[in-house]
N, C-alpha and C. Protein backbone atom coordinates (compact mmCIF):
# COMPACT_ATOMS: atom_id res chain seq x y z
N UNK A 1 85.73 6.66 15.44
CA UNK A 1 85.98 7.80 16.28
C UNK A 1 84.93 8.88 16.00
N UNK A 2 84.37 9.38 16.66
CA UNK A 2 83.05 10.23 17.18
C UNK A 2 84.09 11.59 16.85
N UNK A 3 83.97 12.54 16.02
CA UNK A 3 84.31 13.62 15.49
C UNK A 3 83.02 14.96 16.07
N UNK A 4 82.15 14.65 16.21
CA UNK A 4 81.05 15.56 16.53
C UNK A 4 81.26 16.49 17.52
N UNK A 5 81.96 16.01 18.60
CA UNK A 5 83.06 17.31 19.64
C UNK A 5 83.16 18.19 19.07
N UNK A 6 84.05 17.52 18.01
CA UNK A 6 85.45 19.39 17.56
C UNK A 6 84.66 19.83 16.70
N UNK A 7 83.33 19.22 15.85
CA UNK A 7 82.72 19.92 14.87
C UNK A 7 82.29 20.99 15.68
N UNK A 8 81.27 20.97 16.65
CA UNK A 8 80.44 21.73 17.39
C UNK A 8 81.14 23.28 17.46
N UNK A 9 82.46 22.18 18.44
CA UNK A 9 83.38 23.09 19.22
C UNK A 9 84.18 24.53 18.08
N UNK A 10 84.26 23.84 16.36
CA UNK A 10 84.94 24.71 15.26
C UNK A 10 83.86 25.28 14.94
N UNK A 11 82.12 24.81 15.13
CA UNK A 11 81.45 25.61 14.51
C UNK A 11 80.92 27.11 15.51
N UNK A 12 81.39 26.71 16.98
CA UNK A 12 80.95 27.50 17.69
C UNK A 12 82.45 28.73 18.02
N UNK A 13 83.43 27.88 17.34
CA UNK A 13 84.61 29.26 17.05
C UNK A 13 84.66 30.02 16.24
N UNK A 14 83.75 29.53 15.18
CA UNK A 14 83.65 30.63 13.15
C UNK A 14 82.40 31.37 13.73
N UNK A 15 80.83 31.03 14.63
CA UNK A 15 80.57 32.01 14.96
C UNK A 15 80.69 33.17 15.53
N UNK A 16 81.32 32.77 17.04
CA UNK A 16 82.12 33.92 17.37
C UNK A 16 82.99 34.64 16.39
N UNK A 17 84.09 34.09 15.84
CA UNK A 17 84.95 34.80 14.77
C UNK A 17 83.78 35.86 14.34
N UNK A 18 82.97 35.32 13.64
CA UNK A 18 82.35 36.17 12.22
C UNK A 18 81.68 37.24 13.26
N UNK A 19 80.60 36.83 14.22
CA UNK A 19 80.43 38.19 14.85
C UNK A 19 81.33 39.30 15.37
N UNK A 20 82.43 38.72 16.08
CA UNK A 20 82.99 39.63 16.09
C UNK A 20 83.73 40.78 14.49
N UNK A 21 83.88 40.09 13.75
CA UNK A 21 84.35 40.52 12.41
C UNK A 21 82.81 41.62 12.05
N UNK A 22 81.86 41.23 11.68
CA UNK A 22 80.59 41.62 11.74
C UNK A 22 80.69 42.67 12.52
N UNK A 23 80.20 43.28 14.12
CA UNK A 23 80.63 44.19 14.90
C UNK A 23 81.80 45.04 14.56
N UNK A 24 82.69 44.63 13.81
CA UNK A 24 84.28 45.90 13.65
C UNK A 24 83.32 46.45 12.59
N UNK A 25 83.09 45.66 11.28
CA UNK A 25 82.10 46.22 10.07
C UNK A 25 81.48 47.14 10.58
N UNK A 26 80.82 46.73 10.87
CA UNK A 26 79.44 47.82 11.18
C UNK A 26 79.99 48.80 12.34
N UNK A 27 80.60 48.84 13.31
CA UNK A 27 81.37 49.82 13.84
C UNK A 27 81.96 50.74 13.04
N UNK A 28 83.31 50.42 12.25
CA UNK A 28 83.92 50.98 11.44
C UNK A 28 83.02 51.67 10.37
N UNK A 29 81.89 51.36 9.59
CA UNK A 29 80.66 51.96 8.86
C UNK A 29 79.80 53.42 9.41
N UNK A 30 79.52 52.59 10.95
CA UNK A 30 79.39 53.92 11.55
C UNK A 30 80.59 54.99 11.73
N UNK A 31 81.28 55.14 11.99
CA UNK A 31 82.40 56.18 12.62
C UNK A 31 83.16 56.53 11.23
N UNK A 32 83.13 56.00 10.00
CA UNK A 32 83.31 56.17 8.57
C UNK A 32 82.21 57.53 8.14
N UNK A 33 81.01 57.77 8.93
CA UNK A 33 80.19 58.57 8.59
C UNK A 33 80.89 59.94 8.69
N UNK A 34 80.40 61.00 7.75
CA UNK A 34 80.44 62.25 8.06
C UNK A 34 80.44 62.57 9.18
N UNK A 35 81.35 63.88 10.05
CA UNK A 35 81.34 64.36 11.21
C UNK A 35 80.07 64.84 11.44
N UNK A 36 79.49 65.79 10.60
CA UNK A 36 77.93 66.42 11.01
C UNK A 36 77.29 65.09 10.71
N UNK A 37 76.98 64.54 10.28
CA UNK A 37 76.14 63.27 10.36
C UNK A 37 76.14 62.78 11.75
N UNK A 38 77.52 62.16 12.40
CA UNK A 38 77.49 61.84 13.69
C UNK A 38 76.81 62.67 15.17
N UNK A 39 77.69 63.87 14.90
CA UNK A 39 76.57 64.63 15.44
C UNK A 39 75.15 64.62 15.20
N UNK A 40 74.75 65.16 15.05
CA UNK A 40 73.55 64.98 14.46
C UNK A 40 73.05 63.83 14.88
N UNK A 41 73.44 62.56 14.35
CA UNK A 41 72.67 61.28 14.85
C UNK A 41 72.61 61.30 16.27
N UNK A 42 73.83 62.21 17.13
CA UNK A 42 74.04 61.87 18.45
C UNK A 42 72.80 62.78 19.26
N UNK A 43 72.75 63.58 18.49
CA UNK A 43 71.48 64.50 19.21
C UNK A 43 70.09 63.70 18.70
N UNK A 44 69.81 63.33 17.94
CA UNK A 44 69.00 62.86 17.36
C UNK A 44 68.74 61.79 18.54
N UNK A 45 69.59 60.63 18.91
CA UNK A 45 69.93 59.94 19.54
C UNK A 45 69.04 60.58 21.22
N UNK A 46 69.66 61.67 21.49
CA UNK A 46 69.54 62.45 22.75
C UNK A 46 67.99 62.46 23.00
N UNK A 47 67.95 63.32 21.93
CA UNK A 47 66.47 64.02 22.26
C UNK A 47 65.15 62.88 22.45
N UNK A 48 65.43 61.29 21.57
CA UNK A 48 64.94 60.25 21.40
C UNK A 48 64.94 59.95 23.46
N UNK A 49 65.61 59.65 23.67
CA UNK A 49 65.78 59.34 24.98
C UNK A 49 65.17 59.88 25.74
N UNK A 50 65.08 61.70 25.40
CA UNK A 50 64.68 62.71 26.43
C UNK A 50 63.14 62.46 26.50
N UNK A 51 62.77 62.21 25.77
CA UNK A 51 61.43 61.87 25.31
C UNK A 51 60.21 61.17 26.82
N UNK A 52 61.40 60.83 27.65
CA UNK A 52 60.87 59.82 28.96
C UNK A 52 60.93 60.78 29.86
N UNK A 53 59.88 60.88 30.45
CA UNK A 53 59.33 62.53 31.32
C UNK A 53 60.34 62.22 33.16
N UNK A 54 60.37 60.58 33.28
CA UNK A 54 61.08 60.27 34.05
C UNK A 54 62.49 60.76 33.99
N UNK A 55 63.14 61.52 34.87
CA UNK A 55 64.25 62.07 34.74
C UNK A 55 65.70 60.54 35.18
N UNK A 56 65.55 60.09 36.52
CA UNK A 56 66.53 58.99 36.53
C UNK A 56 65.94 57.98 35.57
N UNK A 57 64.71 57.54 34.63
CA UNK A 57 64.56 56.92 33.86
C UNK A 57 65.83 56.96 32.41
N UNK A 58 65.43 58.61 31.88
CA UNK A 58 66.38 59.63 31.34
C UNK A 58 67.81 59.07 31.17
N UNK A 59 68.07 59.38 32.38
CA UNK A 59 69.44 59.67 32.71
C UNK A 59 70.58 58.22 32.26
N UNK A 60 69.06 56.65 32.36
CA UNK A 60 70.09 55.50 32.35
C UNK A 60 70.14 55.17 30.60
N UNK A 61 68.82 55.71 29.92
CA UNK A 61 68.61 56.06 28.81
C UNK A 61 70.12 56.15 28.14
N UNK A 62 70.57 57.79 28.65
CA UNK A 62 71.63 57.94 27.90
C UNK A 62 72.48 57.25 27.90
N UNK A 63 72.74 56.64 28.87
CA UNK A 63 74.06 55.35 29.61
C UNK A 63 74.15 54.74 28.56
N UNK A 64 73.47 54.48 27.57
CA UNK A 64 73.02 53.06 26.22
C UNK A 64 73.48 54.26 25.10
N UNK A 65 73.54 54.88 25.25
CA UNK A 65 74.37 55.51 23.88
C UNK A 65 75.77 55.10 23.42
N UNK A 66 76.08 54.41 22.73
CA UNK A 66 77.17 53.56 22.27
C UNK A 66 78.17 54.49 22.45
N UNK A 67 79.47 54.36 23.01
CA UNK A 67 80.56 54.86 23.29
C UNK A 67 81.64 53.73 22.14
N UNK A 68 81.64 54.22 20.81
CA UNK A 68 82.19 53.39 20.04
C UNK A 68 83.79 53.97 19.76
N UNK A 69 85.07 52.91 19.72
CA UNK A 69 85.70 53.32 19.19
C UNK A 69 85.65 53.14 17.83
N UNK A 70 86.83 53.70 17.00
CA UNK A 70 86.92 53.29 15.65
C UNK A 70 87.74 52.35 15.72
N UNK A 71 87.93 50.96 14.98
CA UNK A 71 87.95 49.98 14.92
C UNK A 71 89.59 50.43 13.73
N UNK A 72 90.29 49.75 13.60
CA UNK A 72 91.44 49.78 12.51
C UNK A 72 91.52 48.84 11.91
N UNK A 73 91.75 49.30 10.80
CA UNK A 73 91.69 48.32 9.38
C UNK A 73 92.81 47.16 9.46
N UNK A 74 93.50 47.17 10.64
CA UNK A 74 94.37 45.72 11.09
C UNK A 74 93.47 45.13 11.97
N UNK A 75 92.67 45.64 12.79
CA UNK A 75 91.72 44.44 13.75
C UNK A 75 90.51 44.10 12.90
N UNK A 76 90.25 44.79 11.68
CA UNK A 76 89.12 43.94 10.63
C UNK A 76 89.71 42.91 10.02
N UNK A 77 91.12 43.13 9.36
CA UNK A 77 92.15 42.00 8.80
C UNK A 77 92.11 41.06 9.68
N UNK A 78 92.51 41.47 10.96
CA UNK A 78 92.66 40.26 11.56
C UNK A 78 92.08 39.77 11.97
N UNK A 79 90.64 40.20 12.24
CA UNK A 79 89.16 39.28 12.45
C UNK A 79 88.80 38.31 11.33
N UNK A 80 89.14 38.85 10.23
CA UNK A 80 88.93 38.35 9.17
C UNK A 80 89.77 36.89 8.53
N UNK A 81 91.04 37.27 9.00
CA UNK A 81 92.09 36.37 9.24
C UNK A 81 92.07 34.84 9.74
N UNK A 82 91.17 35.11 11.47
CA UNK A 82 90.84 34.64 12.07
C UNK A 82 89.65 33.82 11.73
N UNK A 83 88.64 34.47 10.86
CA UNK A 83 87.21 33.74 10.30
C UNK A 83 88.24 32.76 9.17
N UNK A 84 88.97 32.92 8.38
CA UNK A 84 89.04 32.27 7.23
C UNK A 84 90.23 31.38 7.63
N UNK A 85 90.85 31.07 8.98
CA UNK A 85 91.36 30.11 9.42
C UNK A 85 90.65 29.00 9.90
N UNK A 86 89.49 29.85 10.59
CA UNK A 86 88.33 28.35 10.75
C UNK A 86 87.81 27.97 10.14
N UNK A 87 87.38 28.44 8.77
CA UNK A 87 86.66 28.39 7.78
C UNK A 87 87.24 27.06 6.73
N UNK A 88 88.99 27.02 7.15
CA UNK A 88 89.68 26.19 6.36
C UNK A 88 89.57 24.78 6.91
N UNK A 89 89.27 24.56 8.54
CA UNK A 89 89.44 23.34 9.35
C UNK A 89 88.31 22.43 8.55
N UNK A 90 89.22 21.38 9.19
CA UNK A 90 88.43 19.89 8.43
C UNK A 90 87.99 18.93 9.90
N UNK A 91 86.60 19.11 10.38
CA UNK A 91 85.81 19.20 9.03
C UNK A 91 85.46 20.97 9.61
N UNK A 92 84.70 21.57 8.07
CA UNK A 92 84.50 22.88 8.10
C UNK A 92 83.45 23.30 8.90
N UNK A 93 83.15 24.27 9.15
CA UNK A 93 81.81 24.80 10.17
C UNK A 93 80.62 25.37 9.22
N UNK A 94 79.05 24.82 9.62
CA UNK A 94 78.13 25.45 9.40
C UNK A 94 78.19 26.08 7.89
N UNK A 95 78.27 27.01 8.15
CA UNK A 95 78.42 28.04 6.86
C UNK A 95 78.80 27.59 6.12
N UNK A 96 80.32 26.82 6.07
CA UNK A 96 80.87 26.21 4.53
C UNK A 96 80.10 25.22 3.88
N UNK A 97 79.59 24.47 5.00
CA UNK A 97 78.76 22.90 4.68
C UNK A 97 77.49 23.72 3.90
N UNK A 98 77.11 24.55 4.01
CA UNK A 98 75.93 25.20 3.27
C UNK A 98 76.02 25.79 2.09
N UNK A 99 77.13 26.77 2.61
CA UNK A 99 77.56 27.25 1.16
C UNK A 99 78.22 26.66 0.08
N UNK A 100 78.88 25.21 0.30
CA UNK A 100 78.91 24.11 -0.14
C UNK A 100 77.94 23.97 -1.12
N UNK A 101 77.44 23.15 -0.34
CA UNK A 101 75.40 22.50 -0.96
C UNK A 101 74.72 23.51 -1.41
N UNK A 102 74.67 24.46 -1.28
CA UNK A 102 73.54 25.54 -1.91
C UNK A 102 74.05 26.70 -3.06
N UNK A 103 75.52 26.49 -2.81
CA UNK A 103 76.04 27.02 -3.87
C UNK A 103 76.42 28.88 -3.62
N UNK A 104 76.28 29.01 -2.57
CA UNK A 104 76.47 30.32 -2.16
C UNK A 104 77.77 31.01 -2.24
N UNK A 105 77.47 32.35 -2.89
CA UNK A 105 79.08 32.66 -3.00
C UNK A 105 79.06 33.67 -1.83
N UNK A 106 80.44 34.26 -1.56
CA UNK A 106 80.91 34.81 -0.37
C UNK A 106 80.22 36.34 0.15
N UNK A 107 79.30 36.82 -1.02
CA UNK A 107 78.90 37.97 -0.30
C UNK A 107 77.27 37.22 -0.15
N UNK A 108 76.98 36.12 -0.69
CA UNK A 108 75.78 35.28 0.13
C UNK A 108 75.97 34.57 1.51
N UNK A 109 76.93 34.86 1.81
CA UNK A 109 77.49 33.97 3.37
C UNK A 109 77.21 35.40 3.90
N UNK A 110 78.15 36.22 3.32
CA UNK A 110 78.40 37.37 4.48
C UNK A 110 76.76 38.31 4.84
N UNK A 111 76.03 38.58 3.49
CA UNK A 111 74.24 38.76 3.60
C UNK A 111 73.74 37.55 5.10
N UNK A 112 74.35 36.53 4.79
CA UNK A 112 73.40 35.38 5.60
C UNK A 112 74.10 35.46 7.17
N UNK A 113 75.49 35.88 7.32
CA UNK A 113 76.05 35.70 8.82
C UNK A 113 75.49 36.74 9.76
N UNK A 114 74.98 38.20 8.45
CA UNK A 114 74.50 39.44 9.05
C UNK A 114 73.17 39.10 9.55
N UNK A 115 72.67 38.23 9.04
CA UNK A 115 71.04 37.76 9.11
C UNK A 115 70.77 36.99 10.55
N UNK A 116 71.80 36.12 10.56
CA UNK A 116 72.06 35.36 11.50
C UNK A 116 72.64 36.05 12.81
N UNK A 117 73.38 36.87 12.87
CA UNK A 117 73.99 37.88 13.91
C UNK A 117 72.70 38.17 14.47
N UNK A 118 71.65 38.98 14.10
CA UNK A 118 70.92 39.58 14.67
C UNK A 118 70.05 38.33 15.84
N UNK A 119 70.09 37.10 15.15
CA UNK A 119 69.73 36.30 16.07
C UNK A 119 70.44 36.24 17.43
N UNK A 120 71.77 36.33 17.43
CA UNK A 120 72.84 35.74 18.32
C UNK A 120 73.07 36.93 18.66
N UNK A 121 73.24 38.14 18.60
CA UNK A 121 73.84 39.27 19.53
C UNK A 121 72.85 39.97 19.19
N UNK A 122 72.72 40.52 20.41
CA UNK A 122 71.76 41.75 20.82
C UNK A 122 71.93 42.71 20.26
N UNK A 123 73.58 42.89 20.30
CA UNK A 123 73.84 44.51 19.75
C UNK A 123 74.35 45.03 18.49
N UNK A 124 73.77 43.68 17.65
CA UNK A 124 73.64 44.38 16.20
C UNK A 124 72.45 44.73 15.81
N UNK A 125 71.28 44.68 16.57
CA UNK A 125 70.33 45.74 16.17
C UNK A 125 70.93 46.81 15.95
N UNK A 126 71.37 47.54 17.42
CA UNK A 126 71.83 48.87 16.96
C UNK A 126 72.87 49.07 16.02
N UNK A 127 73.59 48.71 16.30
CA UNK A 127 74.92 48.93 15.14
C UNK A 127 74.27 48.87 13.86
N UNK A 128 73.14 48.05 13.22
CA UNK A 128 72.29 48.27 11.91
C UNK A 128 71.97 49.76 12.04
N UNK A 129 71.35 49.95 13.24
CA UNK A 129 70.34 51.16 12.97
C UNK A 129 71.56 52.25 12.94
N UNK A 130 72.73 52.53 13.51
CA UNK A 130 73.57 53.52 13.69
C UNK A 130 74.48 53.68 11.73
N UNK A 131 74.59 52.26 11.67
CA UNK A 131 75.40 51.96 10.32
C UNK A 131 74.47 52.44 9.41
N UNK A 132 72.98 52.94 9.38
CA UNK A 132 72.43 53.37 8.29
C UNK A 132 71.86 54.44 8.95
N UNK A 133 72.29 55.13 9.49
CA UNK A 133 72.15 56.28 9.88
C UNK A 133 70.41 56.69 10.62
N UNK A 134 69.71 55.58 10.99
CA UNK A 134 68.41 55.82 10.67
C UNK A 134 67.72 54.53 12.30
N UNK A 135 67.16 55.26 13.20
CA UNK A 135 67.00 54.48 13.75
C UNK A 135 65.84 53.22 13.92
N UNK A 136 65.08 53.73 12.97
CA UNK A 136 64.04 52.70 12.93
C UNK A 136 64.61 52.15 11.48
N UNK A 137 65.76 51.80 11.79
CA UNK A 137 66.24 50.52 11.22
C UNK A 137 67.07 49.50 11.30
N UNK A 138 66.40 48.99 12.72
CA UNK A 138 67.45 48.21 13.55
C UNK A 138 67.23 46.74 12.88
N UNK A 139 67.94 46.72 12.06
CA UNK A 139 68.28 45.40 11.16
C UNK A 139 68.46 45.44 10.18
N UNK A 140 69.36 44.48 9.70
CA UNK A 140 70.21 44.28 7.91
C UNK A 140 69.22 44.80 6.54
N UNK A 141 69.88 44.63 6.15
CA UNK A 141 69.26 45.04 4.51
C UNK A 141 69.82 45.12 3.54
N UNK A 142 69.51 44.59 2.42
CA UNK A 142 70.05 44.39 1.07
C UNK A 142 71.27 45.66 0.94
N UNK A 143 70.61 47.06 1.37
CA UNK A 143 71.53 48.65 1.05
C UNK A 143 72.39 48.56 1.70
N UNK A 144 72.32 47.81 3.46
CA UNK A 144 73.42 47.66 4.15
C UNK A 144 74.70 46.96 4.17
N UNK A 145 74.46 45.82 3.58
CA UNK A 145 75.07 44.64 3.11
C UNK A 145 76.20 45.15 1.62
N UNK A 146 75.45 45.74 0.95
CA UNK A 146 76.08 46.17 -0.05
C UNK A 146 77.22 47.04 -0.23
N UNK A 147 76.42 47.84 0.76
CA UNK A 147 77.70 49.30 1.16
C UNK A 147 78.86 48.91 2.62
N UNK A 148 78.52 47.51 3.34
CA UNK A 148 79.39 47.49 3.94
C UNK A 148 80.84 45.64 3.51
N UNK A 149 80.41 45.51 2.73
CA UNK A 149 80.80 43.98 2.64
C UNK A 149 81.63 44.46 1.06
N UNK A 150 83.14 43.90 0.77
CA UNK A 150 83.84 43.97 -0.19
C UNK A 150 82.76 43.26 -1.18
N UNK A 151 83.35 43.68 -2.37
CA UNK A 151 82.80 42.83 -3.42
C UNK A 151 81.44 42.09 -3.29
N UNK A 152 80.67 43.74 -3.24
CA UNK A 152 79.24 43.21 -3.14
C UNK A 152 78.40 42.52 -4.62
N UNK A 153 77.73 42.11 -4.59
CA UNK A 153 77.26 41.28 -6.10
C UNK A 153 75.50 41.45 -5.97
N UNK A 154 75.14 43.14 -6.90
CA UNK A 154 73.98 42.82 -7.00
C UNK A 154 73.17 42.09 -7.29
N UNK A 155 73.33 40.99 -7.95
CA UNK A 155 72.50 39.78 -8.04
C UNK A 155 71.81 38.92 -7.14
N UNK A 156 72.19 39.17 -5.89
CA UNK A 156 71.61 38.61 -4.29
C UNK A 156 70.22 39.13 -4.50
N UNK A 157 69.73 39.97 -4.84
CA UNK A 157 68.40 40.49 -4.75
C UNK A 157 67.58 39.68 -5.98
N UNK A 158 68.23 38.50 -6.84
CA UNK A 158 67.40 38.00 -7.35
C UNK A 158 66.52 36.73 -6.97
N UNK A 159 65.32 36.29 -7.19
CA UNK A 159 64.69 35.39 -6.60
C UNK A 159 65.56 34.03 -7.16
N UNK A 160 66.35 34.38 -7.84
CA UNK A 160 66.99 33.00 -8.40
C UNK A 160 68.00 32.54 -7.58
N UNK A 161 68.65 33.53 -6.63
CA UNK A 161 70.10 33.54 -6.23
C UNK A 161 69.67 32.73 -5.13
N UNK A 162 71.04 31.88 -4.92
CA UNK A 162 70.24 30.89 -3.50
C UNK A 162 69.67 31.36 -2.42
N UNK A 163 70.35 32.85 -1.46
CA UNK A 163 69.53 33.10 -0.66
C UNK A 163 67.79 33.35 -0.34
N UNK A 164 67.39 33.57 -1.75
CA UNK A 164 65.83 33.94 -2.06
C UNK A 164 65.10 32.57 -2.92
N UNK A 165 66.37 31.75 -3.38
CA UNK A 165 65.43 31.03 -4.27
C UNK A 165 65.08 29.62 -2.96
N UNK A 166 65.79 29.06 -1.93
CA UNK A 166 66.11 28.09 -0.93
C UNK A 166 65.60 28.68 0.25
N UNK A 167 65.17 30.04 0.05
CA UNK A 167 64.92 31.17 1.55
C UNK A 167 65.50 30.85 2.46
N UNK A 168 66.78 30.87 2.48
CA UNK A 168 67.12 31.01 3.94
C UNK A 168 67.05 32.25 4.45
N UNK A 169 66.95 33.59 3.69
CA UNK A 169 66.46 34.25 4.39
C UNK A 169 64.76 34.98 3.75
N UNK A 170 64.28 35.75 5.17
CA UNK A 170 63.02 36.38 4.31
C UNK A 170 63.21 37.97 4.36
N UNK A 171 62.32 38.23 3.87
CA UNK A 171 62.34 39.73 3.32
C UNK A 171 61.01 40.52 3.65
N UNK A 172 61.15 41.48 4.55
CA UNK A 172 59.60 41.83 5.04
C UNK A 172 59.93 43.51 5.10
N UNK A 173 58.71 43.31 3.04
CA UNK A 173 58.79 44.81 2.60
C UNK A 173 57.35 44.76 2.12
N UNK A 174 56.96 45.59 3.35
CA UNK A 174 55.72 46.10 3.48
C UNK A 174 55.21 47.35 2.37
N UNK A 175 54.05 47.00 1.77
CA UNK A 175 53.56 47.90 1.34
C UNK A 175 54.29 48.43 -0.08
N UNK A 176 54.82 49.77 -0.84
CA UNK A 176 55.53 50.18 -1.63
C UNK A 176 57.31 50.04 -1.35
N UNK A 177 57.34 49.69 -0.30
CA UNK A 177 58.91 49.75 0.08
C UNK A 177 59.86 49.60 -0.75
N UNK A 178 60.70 49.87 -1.16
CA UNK A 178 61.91 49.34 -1.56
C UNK A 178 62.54 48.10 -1.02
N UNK A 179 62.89 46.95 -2.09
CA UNK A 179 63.76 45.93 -1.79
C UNK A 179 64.98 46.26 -1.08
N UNK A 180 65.81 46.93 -1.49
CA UNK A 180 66.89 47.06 -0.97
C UNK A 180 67.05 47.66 0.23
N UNK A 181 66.19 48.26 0.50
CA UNK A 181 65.59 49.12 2.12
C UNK A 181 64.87 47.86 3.00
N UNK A 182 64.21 47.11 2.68
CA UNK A 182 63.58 46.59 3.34
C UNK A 182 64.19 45.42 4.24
N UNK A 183 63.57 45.21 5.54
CA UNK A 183 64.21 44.30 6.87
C UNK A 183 64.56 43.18 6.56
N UNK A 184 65.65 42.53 6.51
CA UNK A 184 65.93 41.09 6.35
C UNK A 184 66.10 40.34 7.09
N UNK A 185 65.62 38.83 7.66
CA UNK A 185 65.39 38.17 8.19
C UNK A 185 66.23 36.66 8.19
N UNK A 186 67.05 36.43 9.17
CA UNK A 186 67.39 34.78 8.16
C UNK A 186 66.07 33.49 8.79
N UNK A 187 65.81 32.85 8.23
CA UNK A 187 64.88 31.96 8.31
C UNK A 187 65.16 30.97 9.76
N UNK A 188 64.31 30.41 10.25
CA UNK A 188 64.81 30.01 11.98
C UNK A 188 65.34 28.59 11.54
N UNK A 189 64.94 27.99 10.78
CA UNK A 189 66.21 26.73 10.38
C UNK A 189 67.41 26.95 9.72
N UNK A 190 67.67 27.88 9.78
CA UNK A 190 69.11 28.12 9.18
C UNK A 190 69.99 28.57 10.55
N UNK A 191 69.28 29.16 11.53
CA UNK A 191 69.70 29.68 12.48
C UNK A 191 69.79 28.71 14.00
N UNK A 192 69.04 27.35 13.21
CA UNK A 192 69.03 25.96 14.20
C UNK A 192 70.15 25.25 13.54
C-alpha cells in the first residue's frame, strides 16, 4: 500500500499549522511592543510611504500598512496545539523526519520553520521587519528567534549546533555585523 498520499497531504497540514502559529508569534511580538514605540513605528511607517511624489501612488502605499489585531494567548495555544497534533501522526511530516536525523532540538525546528516561512509566505517579511521594530529588517535572525520562541537555547549560534554545522540554514553578515543581528536564510534544499 502506497502511503505517499497522506504523507504529502500531513506534511502539507504541519506547514500550514506552523505558519500560521509563526504569524500569531510575530503578530503578538509586534503589538507586545511599547505604545510610543508603535506609534512611532506607525509614522515612521507613514512618512516611508510619503516619500512617493505620486499622490494616488501614496495613497495605495498606505492601504499596506498592516491593520493587525492582537492575537490571544488561546489562538497561539491553539495553533500550537494544532502543530503538535500533526507533528504526532505516523508517518510524521518533514520537520520531524529531520529533526529526527540531524538531531535538532525544538528551538532548532522553530529557528528553521522561521527560515522556511519566509520562503512560503510573503508576509513574514514584514511581520520580521515590524517584530524588530526596524524596517530594513525584513527577515529572521538569531535576536528575533530568541526573543520570540519559548525556551530559547543560545547555543544555536554555534558552528557545531546542527543548524550551522549541516547548514541548513545560511547566515549573511556582512562586513562587522553582529551574528545575532544578521539575515538568516534557510538553505533551498531544505526548503525542497
Amino acid at each position: 500500500m502506497n502511503d505517499q498520499p497522506d504523507w504529502i497531504e500531513t506534511n502539507e497540514q504541519h506547514l500550514s499549522a506552523t505558519l500560521n502559529w509563526l504569524r500569531l508569534k510575530l503578530r503578538k511580538m509586534i503589538r507586545s511592543a511599547e505604545p510610543d514605540k508603535q506609534e512611532a513605528h506607525k509614522k515612521s511607517l507613514c512618512s516611508w510611504f510619503k516619500r512617493d511624489k505620486n499622490p494616488a501612488v501614496s495613497n495605495d502605499k498606505k492601504m499596506l500598512l498592516p491593520q493587525l489585531t492582537v492575537p490571544s494567548e488561546k489562538d497561539i495555544k491553539n495553533a500550537a496545539a494544532e502543530m503538535r497534533k500533526i507533528e504526532s501522526l505516523d508517518p510524521p511530516p518533514a520537520l520531524m523526519i529531520l529533526a529526527r536525523q540531524l538531531g535538532l532540538s525544538t528551538f532548532d525546528c522553530q529557528v528553521l520553520m522561521l527560515c522556511v516561512a519566509m520562503e512560503l509566505d510573503t508576509r513574514i517579511s514584514n511581520l520580521c521587519a515590524l517584530a524588530q521594530d526596524d524596517l530594513n529588517k525584513p527577515y529572521p535572525t538569531f535576536a528575533l528567534a530568541l526573543a520570540m520562541f519559548e525556551n530559547p537555547e543560545w547555543n544555536v549560534l554555534s558552528p557545531r549546533r546542527p543548524l550551522r554545522y549541516w547548514r541548513l540554514i545560511e547566515i549573511n553578515q556582512p562586513g562587522a555585523q553582529v551574528l545575532t543581528v544578521s539575515a538568516l536564510r534557510v538553505d533551498e534544499r531544505i526548503v525542497n
